[in-house]
N, C-alpha and C. Protein backbone atom coordinates (compact mmCIF):
# COMPACT_ATOMS: atom_id res chain seq x y z
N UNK A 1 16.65 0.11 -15.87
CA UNK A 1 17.10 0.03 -14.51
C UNK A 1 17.61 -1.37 -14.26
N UNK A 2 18.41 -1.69 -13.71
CA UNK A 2 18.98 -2.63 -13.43
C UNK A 2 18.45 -3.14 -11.72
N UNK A 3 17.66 -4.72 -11.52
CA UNK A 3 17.70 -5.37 -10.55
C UNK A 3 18.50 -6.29 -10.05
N UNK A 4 18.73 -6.24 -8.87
CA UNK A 4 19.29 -7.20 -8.11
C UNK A 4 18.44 -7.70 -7.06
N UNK A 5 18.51 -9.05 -6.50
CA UNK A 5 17.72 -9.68 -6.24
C UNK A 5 18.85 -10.56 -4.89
N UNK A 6 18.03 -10.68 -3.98
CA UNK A 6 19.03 -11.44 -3.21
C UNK A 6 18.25 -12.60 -1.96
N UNK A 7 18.94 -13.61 -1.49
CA UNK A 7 18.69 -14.50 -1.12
C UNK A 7 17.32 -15.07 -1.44
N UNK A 8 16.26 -15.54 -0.40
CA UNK A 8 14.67 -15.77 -0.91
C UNK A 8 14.17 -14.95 -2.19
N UNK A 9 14.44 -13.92 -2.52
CA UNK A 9 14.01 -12.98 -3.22
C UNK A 9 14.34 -14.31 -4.56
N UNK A 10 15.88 -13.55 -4.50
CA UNK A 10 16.83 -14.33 -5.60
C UNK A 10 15.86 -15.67 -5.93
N UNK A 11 15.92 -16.78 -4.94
CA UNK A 11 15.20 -17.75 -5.22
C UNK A 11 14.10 -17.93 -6.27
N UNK A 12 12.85 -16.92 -5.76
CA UNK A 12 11.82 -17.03 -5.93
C UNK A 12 11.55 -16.42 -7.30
N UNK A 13 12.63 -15.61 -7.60
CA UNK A 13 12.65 -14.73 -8.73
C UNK A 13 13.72 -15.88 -10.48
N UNK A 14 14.18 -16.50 -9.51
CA UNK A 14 15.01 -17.61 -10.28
C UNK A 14 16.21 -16.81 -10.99
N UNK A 15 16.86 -15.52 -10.85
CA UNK A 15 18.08 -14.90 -10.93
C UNK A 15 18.84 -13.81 -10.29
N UNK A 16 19.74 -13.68 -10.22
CA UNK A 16 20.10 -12.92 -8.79
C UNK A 16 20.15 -11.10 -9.42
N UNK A 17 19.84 -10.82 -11.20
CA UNK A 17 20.24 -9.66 -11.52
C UNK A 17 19.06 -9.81 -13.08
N UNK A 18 19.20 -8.47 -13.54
CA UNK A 18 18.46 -7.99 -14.75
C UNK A 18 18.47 -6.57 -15.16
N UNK A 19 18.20 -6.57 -16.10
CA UNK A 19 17.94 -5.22 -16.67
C UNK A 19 16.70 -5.02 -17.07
N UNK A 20 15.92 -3.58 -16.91
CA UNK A 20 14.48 -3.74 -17.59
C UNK A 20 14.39 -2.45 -17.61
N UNK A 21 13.31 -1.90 -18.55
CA UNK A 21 13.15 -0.58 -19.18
C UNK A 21 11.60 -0.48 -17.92
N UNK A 22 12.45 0.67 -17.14
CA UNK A 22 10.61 0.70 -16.44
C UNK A 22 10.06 1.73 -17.00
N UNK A 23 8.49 1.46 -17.21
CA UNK A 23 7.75 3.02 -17.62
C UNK A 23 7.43 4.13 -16.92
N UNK A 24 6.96 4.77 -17.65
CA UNK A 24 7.41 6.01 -16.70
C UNK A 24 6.34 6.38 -15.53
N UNK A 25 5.13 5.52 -15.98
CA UNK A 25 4.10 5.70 -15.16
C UNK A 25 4.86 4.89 -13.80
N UNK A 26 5.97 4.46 -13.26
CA UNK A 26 6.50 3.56 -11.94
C UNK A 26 7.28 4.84 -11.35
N UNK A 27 7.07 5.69 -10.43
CA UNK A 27 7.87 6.45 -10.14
C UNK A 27 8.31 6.04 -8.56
N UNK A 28 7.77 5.14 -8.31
CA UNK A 28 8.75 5.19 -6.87
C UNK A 28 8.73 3.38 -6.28
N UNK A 29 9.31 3.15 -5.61
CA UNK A 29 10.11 1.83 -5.28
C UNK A 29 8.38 0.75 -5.52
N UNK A 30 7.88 1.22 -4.58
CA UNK A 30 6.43 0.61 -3.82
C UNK A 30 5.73 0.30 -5.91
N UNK A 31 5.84 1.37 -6.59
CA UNK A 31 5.00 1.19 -7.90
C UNK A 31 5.76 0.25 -8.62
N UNK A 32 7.34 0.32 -8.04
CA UNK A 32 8.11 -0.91 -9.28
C UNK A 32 7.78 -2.04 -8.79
N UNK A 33 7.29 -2.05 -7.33
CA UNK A 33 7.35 -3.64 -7.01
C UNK A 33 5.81 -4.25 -7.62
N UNK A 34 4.88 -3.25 -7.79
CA UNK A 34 3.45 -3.64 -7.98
C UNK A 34 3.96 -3.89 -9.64
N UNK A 35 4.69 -2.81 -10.18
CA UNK A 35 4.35 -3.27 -11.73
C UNK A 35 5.30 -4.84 -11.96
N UNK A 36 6.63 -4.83 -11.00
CA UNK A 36 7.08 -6.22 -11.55
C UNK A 36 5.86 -7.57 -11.28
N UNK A 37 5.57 -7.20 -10.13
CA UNK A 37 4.07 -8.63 -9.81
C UNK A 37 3.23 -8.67 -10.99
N UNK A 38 2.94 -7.43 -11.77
CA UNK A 38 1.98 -7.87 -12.94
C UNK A 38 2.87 -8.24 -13.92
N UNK A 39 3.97 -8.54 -14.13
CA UNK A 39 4.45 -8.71 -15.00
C UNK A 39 5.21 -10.20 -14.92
N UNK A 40 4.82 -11.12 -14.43
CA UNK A 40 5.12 -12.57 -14.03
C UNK A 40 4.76 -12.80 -12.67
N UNK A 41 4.22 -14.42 -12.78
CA UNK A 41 3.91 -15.05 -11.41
C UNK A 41 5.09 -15.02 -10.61
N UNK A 42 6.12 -15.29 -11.04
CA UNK A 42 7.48 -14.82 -10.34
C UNK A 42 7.48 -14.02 -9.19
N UNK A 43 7.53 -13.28 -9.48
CA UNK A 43 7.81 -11.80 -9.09
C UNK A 43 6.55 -11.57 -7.99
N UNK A 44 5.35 -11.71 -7.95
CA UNK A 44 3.66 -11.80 -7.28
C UNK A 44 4.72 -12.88 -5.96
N UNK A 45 5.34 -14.27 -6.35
CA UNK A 45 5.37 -15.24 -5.26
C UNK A 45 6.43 -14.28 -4.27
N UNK A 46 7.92 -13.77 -5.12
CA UNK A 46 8.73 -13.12 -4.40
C UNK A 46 8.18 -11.90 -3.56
N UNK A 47 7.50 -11.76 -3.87
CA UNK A 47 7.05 -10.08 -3.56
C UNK A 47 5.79 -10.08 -2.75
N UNK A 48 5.50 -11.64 -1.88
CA UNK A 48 3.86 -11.80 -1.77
C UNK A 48 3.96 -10.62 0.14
N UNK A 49 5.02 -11.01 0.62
CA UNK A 49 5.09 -10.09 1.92
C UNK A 49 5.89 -8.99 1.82
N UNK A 50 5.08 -7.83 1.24
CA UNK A 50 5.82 -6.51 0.63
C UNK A 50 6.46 -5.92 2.30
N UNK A 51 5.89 -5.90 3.45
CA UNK A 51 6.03 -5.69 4.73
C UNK A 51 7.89 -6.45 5.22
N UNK A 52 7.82 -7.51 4.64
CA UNK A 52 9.35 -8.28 4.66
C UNK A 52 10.37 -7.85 3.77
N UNK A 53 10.00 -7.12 3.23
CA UNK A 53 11.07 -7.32 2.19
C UNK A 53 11.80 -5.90 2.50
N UNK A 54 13.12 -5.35 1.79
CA UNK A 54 14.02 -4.58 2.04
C UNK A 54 14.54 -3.59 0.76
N UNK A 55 14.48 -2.95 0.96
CA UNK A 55 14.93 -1.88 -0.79
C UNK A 55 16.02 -1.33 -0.66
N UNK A 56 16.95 -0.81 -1.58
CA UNK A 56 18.34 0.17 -1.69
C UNK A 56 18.11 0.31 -3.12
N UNK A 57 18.18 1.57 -3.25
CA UNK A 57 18.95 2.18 -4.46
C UNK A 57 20.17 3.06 -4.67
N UNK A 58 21.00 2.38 -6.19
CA UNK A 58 22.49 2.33 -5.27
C UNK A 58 22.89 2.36 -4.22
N UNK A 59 22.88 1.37 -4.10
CA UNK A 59 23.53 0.57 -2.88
C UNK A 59 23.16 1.80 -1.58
N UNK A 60 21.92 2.46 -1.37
CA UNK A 60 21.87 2.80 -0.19
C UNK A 60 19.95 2.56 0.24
N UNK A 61 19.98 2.45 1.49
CA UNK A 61 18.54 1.57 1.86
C UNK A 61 17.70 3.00 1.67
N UNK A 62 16.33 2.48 1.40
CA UNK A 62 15.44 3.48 1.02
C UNK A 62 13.94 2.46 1.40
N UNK A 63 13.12 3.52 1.93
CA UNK A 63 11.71 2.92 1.98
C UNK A 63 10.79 2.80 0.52
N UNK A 64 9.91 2.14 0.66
CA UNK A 64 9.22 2.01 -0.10
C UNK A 64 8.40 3.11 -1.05
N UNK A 65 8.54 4.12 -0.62
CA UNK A 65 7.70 5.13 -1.01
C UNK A 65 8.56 5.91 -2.01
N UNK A 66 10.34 6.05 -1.68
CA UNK A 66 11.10 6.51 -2.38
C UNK A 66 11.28 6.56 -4.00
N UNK A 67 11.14 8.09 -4.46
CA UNK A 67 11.39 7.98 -6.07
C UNK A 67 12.59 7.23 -6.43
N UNK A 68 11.85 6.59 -7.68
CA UNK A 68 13.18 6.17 -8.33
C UNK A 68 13.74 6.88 -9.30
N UNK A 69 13.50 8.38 -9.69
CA UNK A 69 14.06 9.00 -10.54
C UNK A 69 15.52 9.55 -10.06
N UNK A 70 16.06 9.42 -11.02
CA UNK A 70 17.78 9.84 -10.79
C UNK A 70 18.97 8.11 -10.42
N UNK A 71 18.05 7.08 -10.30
CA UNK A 71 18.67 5.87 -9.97
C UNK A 71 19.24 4.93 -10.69
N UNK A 72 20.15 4.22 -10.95
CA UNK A 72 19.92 3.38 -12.22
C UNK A 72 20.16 2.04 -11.13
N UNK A 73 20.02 1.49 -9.72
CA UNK A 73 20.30 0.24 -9.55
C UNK A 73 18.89 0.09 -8.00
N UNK A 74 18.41 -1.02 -8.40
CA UNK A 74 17.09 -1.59 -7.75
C UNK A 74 17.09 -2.35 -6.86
N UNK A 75 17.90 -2.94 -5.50
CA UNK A 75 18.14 -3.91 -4.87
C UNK A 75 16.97 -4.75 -3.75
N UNK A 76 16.75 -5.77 -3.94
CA UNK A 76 15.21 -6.15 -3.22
C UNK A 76 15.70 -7.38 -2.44
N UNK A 77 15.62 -7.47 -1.00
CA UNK A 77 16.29 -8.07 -0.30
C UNK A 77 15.26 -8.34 0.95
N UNK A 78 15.67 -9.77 1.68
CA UNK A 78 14.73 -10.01 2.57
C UNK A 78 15.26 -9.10 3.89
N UNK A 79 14.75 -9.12 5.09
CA UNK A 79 15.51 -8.31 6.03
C UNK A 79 17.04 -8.97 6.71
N UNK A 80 17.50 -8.78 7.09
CA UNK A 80 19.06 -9.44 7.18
C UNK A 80 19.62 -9.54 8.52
N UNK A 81 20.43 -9.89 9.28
CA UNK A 81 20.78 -9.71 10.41
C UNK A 81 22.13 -9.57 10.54
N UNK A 82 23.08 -9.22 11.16
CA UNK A 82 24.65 -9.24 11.39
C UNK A 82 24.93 -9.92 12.64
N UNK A 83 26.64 -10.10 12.27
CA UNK A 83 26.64 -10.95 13.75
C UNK A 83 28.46 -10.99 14.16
């Protein structure tokens, strides 16, 4: 699956994109974010206010609870404003 990462996220994560093989035991947004936190301090600092943060797969917004089967793109974003 391929991540993207954006603004604070981006920061905290130290790249704005990646690729990673998730297992299969991660089936929905909320389990990828717990398995990336065990998988570097990184990811635990970006990810410490799961309540702030923002999800899309391909490019369309999705809650936390949402499967990720059928997806190939991960987007994790702080909340945003327009203007």
């Amino acid at each position: 699956m391929r991540f993207v990462y954006f603004a604070r996220v981006r920061e905290a994560v130290g790249m704005d994109s990646e690729e990673r093989a998730v297992p299969a035991e991660v089936r929905t947004v909320q389990d990828c974010i717990a398995w990336l936190e065990s998988c570097d301090a990184r990811y635990a600092a970006a990810f410490a206010e799961p309540a702030r943060l923002r999800f899309a797969l391909d490019q369309q917004m999705v809650a936390a609870d949402t499967a990720l089967a059928g997806h190939e793109e991960l987007a994790i974003f702080p909340p945003v404003t327009g203007g």
